[in-house]
N, C-alpha and C. Protein backbone atom coordinates (compact mmCIF):
# COMPACT_ATOMS: atom_id res chain seq x y z
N UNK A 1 24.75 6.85 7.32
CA UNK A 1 24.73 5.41 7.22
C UNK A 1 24.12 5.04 5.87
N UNK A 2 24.56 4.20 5.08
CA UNK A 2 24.38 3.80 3.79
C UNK A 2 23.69 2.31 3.73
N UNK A 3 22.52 2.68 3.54
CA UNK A 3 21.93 1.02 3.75
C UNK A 3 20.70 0.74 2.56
N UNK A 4 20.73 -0.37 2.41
CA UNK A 4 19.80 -1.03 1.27
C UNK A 4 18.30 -1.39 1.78
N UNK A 5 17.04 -0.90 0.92
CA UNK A 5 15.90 -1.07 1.48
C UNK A 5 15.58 -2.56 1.05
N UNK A 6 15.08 -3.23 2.03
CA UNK A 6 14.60 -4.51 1.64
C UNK A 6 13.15 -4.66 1.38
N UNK A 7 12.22 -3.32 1.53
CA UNK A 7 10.98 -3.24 1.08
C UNK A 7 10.92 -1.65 1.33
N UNK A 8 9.28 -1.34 0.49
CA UNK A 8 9.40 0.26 0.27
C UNK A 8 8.85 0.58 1.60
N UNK A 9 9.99 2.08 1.88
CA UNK A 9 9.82 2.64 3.28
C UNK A 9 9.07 4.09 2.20
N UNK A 10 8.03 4.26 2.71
CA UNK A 10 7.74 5.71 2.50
C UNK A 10 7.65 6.68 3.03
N UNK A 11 8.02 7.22 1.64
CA UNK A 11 9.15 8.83 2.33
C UNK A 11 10.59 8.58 1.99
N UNK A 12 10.78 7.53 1.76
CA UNK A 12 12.28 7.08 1.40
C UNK A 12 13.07 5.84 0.12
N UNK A 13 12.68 5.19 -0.16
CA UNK A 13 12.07 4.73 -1.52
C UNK A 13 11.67 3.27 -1.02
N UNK A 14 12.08 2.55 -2.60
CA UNK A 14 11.43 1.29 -2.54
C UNK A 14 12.40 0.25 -2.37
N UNK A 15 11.87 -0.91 -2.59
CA UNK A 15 12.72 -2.20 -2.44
C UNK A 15 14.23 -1.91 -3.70
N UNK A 16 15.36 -2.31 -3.00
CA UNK A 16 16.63 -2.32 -3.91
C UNK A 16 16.99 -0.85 -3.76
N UNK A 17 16.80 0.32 -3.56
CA UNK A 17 17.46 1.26 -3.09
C UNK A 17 18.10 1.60 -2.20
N UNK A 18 19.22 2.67 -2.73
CA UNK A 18 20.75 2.67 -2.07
C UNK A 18 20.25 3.54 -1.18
N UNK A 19 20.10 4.51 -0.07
CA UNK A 19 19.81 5.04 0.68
C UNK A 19 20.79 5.60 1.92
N UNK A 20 20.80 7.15 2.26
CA UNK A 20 21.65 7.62 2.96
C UNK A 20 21.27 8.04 4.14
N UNK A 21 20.73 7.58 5.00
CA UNK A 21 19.83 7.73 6.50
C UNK A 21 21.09 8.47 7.61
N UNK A 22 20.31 8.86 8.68
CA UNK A 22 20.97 9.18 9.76
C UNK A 22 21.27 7.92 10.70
N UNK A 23 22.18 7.73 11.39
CA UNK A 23 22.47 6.45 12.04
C UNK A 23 21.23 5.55 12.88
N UNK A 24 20.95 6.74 13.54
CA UNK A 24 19.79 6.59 14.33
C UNK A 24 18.55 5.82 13.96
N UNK A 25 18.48 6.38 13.12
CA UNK A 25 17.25 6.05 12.17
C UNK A 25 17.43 4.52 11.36
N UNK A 26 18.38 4.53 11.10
CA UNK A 26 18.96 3.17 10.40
C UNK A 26 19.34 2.11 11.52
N UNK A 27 19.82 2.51 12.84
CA UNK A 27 20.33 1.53 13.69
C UNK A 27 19.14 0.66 14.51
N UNK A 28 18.18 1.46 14.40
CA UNK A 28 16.87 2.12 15.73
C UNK A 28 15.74 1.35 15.08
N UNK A 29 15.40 1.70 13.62
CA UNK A 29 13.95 1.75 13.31
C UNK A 29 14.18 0.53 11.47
N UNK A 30 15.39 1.02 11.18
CA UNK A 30 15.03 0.16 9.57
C UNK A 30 15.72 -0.97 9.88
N UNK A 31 16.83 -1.23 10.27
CA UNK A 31 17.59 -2.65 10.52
C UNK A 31 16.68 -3.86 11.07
N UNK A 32 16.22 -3.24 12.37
CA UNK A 32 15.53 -3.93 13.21
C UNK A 32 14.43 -4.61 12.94
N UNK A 33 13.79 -3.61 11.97
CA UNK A 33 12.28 -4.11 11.54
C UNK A 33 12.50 -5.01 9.83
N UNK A 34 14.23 -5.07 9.69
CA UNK A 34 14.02 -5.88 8.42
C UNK A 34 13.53 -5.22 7.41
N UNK A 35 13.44 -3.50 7.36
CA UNK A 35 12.85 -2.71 6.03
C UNK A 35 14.44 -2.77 4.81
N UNK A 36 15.92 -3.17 6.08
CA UNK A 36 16.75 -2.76 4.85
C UNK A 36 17.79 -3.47 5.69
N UNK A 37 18.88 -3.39 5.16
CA UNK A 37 20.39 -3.96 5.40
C UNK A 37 20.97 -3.16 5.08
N UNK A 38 22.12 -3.24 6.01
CA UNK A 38 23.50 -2.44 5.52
C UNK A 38 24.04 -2.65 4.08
N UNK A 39 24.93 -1.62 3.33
CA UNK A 39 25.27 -1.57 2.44
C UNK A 39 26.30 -2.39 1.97
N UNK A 40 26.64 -3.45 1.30
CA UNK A 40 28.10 -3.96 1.01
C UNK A 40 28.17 -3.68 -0.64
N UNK A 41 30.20 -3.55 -0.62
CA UNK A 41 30.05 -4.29 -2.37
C UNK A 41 29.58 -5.27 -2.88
N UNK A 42 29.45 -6.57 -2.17
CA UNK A 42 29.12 -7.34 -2.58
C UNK A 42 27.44 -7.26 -2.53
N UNK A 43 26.93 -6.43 -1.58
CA UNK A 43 25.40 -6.55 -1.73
C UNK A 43 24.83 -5.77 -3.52
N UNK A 44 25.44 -5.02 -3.56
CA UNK A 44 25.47 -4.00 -5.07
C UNK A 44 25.39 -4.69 -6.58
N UNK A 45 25.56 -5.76 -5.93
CA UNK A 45 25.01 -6.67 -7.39
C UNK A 45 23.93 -7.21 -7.15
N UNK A 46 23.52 -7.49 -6.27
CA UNK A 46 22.10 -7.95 -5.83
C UNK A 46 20.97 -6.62 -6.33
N UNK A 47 21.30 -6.01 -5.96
CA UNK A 47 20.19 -4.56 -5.85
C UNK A 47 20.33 -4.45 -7.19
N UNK A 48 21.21 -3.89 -8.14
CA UNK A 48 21.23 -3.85 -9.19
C UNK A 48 20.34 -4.83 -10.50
N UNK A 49 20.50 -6.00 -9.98
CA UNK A 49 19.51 -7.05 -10.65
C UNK A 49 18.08 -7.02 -9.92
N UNK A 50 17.59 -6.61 -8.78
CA UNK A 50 16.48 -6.33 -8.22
C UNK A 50 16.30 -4.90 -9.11
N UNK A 51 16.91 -3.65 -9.36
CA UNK A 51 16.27 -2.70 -9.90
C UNK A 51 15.99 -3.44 -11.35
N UNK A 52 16.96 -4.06 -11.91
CA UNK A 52 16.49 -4.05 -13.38
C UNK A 52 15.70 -5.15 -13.40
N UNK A 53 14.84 -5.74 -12.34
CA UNK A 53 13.32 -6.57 -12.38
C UNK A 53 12.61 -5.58 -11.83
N UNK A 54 12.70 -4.88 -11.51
CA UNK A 54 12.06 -3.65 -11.17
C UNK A 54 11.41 -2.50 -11.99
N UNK A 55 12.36 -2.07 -12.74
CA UNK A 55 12.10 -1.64 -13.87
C UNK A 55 11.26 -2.02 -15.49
N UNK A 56 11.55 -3.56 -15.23
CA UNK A 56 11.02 -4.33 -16.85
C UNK A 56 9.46 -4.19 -16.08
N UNK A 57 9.15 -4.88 -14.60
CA UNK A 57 7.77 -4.81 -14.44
C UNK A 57 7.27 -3.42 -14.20
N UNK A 58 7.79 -1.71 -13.96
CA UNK A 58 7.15 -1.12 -14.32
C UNK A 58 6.69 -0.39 -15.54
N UNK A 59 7.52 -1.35 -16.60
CA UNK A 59 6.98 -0.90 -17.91
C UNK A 59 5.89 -1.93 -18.30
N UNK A 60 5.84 -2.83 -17.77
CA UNK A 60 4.49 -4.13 -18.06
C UNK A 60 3.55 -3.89 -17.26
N UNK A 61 3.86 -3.30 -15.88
CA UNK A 61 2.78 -3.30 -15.01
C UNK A 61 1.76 -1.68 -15.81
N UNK A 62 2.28 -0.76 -16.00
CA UNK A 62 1.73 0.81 -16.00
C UNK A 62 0.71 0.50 -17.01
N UNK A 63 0.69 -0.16 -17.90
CA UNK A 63 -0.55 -0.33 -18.62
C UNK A 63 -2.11 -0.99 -17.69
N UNK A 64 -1.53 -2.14 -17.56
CA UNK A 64 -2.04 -2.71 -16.42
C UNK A 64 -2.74 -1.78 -15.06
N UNK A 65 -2.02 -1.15 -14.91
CA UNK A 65 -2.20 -0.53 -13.57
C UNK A 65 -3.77 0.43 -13.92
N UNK A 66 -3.61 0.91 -15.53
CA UNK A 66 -4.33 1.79 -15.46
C UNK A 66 -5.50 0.92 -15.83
N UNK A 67 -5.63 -0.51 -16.37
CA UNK A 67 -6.88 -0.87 -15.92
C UNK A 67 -7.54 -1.16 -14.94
N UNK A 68 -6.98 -1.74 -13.95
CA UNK A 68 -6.57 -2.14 -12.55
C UNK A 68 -7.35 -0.71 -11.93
N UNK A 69 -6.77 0.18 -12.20
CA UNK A 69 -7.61 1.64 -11.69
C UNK A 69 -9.10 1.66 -11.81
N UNK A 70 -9.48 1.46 -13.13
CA UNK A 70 -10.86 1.86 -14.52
C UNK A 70 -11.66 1.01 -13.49
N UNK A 71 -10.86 -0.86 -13.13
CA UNK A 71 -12.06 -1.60 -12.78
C UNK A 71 -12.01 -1.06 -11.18
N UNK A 72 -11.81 -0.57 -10.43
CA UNK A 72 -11.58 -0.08 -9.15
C UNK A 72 -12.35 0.98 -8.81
N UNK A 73 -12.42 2.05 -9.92
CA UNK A 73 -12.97 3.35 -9.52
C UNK A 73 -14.56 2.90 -10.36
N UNK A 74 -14.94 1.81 -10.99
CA UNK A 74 -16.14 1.75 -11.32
C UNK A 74 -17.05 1.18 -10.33
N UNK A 75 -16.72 0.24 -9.18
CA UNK A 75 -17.06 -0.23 -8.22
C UNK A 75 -17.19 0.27 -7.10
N UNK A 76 -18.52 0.41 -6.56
CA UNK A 76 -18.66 0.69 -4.91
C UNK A 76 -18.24 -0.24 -4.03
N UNK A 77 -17.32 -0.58 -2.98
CA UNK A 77 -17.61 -1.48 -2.59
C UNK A 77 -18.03 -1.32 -0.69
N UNK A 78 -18.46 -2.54 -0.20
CA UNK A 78 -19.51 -2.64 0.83
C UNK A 78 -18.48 -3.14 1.62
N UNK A 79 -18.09 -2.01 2.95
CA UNK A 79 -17.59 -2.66 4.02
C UNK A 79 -18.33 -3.06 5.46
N UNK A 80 -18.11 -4.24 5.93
CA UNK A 80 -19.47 -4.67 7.11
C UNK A 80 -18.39 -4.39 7.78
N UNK A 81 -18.88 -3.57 9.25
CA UNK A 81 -18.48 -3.70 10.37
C UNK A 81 -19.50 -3.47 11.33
N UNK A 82 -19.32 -3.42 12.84
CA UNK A 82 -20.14 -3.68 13.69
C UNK A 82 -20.28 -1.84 14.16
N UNK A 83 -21.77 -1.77 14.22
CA UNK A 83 -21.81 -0.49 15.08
C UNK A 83 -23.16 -0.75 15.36
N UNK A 84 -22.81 0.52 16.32
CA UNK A 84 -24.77 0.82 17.40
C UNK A 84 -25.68 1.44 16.44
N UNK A 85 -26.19 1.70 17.53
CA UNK A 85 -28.21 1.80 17.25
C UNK A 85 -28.21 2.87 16.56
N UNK A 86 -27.34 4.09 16.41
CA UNK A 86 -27.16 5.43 16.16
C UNK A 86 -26.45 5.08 14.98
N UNK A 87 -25.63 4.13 14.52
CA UNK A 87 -25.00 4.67 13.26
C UNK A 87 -23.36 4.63 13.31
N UNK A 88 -22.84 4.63 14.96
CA UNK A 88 -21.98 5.30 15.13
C UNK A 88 -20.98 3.42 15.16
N UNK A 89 -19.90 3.78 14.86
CA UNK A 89 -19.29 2.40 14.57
C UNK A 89 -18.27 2.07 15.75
N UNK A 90 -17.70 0.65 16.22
CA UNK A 90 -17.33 0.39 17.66
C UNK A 90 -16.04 0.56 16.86
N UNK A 91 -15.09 1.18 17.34
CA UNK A 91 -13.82 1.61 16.25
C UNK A 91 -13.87 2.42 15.17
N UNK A 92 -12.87 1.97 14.34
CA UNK A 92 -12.76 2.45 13.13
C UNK A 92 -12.53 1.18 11.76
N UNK A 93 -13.09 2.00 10.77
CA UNK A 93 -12.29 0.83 9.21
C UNK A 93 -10.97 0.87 9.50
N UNK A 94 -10.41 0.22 9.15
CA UNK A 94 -8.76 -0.41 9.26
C UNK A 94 -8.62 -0.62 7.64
N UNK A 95 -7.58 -0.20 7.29
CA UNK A 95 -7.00 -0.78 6.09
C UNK A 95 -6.98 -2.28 5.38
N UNK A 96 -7.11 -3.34 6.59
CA UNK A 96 -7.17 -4.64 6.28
C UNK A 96 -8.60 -4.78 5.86
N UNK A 97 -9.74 -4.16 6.30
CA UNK A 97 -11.25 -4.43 6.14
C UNK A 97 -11.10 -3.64 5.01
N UNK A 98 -10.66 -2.77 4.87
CA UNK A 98 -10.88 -2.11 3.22
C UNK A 98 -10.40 -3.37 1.78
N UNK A 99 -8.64 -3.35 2.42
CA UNK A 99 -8.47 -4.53 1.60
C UNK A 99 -9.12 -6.17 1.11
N UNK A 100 -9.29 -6.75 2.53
CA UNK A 100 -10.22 -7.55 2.11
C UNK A 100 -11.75 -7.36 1.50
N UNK A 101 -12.77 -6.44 1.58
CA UNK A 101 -13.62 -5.87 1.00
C UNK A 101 -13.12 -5.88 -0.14
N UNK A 102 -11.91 -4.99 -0.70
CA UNK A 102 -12.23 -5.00 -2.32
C UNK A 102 -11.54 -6.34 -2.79
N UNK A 103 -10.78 -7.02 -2.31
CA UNK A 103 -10.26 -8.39 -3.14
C UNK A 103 -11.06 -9.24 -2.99
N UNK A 104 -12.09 -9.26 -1.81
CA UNK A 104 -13.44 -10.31 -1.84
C UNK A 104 -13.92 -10.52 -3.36
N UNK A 105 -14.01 -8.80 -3.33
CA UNK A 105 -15.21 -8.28 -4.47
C UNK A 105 -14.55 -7.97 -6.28
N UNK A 106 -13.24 -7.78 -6.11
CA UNK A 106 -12.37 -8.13 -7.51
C UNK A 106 -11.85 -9.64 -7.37
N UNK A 107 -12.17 -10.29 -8.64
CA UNK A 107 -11.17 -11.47 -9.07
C UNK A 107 -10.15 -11.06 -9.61
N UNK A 108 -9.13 -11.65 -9.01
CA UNK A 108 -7.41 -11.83 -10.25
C UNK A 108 -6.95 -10.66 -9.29
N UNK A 109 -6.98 -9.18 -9.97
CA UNK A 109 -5.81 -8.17 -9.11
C UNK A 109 -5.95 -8.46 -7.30
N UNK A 110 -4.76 -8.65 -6.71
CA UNK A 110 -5.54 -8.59 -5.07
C UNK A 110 -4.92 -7.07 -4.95
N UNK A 111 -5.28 -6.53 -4.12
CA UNK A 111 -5.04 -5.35 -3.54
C UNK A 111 -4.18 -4.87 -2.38
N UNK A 112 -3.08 -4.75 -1.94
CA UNK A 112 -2.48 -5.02 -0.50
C UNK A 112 -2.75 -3.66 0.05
N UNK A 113 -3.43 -3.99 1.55
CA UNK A 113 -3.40 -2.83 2.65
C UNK A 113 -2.32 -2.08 2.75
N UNK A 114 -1.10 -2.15 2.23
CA UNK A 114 -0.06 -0.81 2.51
C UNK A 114 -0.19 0.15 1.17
N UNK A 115 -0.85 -0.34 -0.02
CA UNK A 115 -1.20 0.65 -0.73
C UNK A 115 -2.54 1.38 -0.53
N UNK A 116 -3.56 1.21 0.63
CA UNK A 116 -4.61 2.33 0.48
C UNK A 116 -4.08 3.19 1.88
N UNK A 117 -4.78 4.79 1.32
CA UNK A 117 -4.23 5.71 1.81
C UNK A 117 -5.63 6.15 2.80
N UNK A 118 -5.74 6.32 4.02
CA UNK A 118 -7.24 6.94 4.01
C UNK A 118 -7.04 7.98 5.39
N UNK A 119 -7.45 9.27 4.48
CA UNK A 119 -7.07 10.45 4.73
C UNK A 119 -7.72 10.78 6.58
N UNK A 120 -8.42 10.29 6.78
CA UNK A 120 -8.97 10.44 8.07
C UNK A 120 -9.74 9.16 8.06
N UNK A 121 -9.45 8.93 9.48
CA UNK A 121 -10.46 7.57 9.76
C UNK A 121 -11.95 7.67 9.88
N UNK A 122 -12.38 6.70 9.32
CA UNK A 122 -13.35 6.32 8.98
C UNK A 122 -14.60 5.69 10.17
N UNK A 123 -15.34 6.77 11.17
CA UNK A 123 -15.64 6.53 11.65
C UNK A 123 -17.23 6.11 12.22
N UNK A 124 -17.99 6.23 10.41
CA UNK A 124 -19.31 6.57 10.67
C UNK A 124 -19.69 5.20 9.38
N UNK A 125 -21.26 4.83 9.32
CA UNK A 125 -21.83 4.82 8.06
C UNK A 125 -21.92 5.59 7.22
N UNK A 126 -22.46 4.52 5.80
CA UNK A 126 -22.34 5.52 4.97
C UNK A 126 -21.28 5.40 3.48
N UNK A 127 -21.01 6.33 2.54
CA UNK A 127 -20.52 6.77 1.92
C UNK A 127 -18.72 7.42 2.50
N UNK A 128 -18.09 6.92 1.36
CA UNK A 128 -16.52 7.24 1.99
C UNK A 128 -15.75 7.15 0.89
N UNK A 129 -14.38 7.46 0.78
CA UNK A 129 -13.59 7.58 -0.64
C UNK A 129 -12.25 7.84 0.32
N UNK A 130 -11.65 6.60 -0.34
CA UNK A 130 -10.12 5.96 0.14
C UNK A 130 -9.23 6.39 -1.48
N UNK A 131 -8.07 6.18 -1.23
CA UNK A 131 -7.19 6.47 -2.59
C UNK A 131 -6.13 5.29 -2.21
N UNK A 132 -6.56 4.16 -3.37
CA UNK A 132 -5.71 3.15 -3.64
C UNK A 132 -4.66 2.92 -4.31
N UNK A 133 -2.99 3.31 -4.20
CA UNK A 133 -2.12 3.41 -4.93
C UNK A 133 -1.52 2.15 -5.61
N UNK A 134 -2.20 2.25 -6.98
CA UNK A 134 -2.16 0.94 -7.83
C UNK A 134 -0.54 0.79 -8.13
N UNK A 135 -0.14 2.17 -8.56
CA UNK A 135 0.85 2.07 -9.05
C UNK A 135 2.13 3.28 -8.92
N UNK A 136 3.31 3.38 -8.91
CA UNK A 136 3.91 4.14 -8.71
C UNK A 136 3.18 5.80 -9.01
N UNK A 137 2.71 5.94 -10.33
CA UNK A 137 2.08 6.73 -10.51
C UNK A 137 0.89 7.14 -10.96
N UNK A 138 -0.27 5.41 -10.80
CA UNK A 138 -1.30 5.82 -10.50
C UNK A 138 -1.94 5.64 -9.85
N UNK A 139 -2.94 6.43 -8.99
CA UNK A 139 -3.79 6.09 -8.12
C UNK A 139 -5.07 6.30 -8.27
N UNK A 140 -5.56 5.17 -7.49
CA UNK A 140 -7.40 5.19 -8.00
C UNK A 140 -8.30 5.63 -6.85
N UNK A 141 -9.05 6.46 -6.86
CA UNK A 141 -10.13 6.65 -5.95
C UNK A 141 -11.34 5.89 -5.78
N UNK A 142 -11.32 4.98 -4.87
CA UNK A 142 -12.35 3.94 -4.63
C UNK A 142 -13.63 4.36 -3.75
N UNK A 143 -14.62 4.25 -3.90
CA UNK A 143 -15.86 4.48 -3.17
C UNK A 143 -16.18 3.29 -2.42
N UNK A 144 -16.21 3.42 -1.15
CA UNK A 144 -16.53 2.38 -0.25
C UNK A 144 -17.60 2.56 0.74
N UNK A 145 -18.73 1.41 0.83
CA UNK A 145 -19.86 2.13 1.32
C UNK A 145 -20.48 0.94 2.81
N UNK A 146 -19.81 2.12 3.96
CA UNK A 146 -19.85 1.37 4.87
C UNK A 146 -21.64 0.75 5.77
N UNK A 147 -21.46 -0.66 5.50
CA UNK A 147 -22.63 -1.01 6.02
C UNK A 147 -22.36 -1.46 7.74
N UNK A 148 -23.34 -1.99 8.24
CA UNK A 148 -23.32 -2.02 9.50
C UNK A 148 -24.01 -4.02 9.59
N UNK A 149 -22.96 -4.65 10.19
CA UNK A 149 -22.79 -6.55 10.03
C UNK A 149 -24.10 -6.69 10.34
């Protein structure tokens, strides 16, 4: 099945890519959720002008990105959540408390929760290190230092 991503699926690419899925997978899980549309000729001019805005901003953004990194990895930042007497936290950090934590704490870049990666959940106080994918190909390692509300 030949279908167009309408945002980046990972593992499979990004927004405006042509893509060759198994039916299943395309009928079941990407249609449904609005990640992509079926393929037309007529959709192929659309995508085509989405890659080449695609492309001009990753030659404007990659400079960018790598400051965007510099001010990211120079900052600790402080996530509040609720835990007990021990230390031990009622859940886990969530990606959204990471995100809002660092866009609280940066002006101008915001940060979106589908770019941080965090390798095991985060279940204690303390000291922690998430990897924030600024950019296609760079990513910043952020120090985040979980306090207790």
């Amino acid at each position: 099945m030949k279908l167009i991503l309408l945002q980046e699926v990972t593992g499979l690419g990004a927004a405006g890519d042509i893509v060759e899925v198994k039916d299943g997978y395309g009928r079941n899980y990407l249609v449904p959720r609005g990640l992509a549309t079926a393929w037309s000729k007529g959709g192929q001019s659309t995508i085509d002008s989405m890659q080449r805005a695609r492309k001009a901003r990753a030659v404007r953004d990659a400079d960018h990105a790598a400051t965007v990194k510099q001010k990211l990895e120079a900052t600790t930042f402080a996530v509040k959540v609720r835990a007990g007497e021990s230390g031990r936290l009622f859940g886990s950090v969530t990606v959204t408390d990471i995100a809002d934590a660092i866009n609280a704490a940066v002006s101008g870049d915001q940060v979106d929760k589908r770019t941080i990666v965090v390798e095991n959940p985060i279940r204690s106080l303390g000291g922690h290190q998430v990897v924030v994918k600024v950019h296609d190909d760079v990513e910043a390692t952020v120090s985040l230092n979980v306090i207790p509300a």
